[in-house]
C-alpha atoms as a PDB file:
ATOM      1  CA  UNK A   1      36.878 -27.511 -34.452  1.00  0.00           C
ATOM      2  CA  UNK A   2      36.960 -31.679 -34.177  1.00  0.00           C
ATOM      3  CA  UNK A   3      35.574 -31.630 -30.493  1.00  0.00           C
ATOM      4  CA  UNK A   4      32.792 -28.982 -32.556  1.00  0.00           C
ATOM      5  CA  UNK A   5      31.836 -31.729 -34.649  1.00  0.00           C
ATOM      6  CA  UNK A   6      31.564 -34.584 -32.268  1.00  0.00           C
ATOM      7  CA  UNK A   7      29.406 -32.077 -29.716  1.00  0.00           C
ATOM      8  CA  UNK A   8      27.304 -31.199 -32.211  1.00  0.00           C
ATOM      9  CA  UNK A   9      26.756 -34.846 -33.730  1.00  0.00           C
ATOM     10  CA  UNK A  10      25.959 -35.895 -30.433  1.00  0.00           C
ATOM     11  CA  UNK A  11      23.511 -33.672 -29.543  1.00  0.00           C
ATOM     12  CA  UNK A  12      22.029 -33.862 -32.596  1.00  0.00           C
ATOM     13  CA  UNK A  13      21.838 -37.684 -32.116  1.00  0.00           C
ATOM     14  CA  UNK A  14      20.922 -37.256 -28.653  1.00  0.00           C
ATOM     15  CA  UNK A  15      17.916 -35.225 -30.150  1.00  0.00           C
ATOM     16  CA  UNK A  16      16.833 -36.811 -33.193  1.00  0.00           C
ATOM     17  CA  UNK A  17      16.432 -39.942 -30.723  1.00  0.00           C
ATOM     18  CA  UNK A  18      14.623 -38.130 -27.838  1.00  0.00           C
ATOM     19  CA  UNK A  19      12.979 -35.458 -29.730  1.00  0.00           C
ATOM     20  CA  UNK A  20       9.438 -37.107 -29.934  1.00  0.00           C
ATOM     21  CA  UNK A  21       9.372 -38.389 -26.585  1.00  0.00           C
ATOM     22  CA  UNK A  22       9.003 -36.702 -22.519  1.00  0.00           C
ATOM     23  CA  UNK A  23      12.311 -34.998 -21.948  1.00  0.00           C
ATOM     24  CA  UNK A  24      12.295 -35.889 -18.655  1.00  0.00           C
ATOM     25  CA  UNK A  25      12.591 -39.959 -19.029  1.00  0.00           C
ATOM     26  CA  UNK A  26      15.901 -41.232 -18.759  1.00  0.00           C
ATOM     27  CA  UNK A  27      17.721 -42.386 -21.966  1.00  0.00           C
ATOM     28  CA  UNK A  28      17.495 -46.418 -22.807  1.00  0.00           C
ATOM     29  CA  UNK A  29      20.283 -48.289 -22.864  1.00  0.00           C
ATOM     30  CA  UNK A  30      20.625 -48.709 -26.728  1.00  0.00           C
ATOM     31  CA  UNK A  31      21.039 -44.341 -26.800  1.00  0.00           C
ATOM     32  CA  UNK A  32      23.566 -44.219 -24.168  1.00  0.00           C
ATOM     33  CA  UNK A  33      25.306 -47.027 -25.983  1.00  0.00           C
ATOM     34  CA  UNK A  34      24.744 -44.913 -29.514  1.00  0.00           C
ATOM     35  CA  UNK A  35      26.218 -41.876 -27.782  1.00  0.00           C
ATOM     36  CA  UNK A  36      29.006 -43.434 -26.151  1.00  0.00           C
ATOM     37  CA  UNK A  37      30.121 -45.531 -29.535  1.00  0.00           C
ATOM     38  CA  UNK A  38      30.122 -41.721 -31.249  1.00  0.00           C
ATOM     39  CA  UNK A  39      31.404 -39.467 -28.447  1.00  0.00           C
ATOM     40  CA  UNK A  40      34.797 -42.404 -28.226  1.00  0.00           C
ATOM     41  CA  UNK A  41      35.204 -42.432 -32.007  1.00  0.00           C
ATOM     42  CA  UNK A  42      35.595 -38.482 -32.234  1.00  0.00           C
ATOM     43  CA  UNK A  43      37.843 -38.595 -29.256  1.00  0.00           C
ATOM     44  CA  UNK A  44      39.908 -41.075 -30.954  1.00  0.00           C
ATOM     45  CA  UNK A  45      39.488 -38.892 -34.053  1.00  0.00           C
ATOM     46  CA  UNK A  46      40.324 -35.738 -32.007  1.00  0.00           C
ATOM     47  CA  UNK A  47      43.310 -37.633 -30.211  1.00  0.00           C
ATOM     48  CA  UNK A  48      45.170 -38.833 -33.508  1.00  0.00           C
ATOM     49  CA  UNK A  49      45.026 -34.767 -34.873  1.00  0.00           C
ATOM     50  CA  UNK A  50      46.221 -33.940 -31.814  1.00  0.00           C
ATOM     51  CA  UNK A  51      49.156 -36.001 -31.842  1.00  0.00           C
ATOM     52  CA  UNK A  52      49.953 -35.631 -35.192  1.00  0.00           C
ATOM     53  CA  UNK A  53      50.024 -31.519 -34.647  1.00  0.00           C
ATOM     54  CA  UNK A  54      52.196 -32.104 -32.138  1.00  0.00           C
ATOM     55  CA  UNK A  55      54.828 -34.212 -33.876  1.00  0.00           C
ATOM     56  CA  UNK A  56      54.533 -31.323 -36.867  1.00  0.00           C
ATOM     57  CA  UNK A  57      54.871 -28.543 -33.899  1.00  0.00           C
ATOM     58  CA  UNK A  58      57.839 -30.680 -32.656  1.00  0.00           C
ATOM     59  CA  UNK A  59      59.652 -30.556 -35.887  1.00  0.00           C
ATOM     60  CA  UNK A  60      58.927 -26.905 -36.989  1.00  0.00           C
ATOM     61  CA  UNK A  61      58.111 -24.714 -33.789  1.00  0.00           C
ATOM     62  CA  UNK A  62      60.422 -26.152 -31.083  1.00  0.00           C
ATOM     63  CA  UNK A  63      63.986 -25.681 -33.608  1.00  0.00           C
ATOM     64  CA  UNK A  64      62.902 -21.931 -33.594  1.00  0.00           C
ATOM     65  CA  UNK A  65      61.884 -21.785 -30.082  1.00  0.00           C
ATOM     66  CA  UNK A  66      64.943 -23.107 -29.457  1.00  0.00           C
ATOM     67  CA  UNK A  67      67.350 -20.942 -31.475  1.00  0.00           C
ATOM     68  CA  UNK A  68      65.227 -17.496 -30.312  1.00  0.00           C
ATOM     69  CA  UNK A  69      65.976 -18.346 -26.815  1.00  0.00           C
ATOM     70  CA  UNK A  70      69.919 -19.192 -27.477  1.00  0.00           C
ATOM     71  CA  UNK A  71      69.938 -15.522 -29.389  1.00  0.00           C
ATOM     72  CA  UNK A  72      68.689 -14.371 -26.382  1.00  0.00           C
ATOM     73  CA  UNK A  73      70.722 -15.702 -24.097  1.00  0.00           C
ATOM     74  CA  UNK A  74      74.001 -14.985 -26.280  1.00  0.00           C
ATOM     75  CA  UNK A  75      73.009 -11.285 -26.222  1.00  0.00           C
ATOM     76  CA  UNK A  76      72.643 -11.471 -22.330  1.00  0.00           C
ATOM     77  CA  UNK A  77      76.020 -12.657 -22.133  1.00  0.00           C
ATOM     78  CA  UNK A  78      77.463 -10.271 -24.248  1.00  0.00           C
ATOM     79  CA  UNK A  79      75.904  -7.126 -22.513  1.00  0.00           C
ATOM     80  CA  UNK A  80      76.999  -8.606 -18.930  1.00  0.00           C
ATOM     81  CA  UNK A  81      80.754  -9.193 -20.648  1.00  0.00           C
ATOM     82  CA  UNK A  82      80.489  -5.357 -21.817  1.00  0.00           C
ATOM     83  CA  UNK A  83      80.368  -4.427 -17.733  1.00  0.00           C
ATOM     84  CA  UNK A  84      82.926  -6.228 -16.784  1.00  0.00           C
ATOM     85  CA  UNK A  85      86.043  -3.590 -15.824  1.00  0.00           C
ATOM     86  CA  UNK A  86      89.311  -4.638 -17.433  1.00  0.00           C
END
């Protein structure tokens, strides 16, 4: 939804600044420099979220990702122990 915003805020800028002019000349060097200073401050936006999902996801998902797998494997162990003659 953050990479959304930044696409859409570019093009919008991107078009606000072009949008009276020929589409086909190139963009000065003042736009490209407009564009880039948005485009990195959304990805640096975007990258803190990101990272900070991740460190929740760490704490919350992985423990139960964790545990559902060592259920898992207990019960494999259990049915392979139930084969074995005596």
């Amino acid at each position: 939804m953050l990479y959304r915003r930044s696409f859409l805020s570019i093009v919008l800028a991107t078009g606000f600044l072009t949008g009276c002019g020929n589409n086909n000349t190139p963009l000065d060097a003042d736009t490209r420099s407009m564009i880039d200073s948005i485009a990195n401050h959304q990805i640096s936006v975007a990258q803190k979220s990101n990272d900070s999902l991740c460190k929740v996801a760490q704490t919350t998902v992985l423990p139960q990702l964790v545990d559902s797998i060592k259920k898992e494997r207990l019960r494999e162990i259990e049915a392979q122990l139930k084969t074995i003659p005596r």
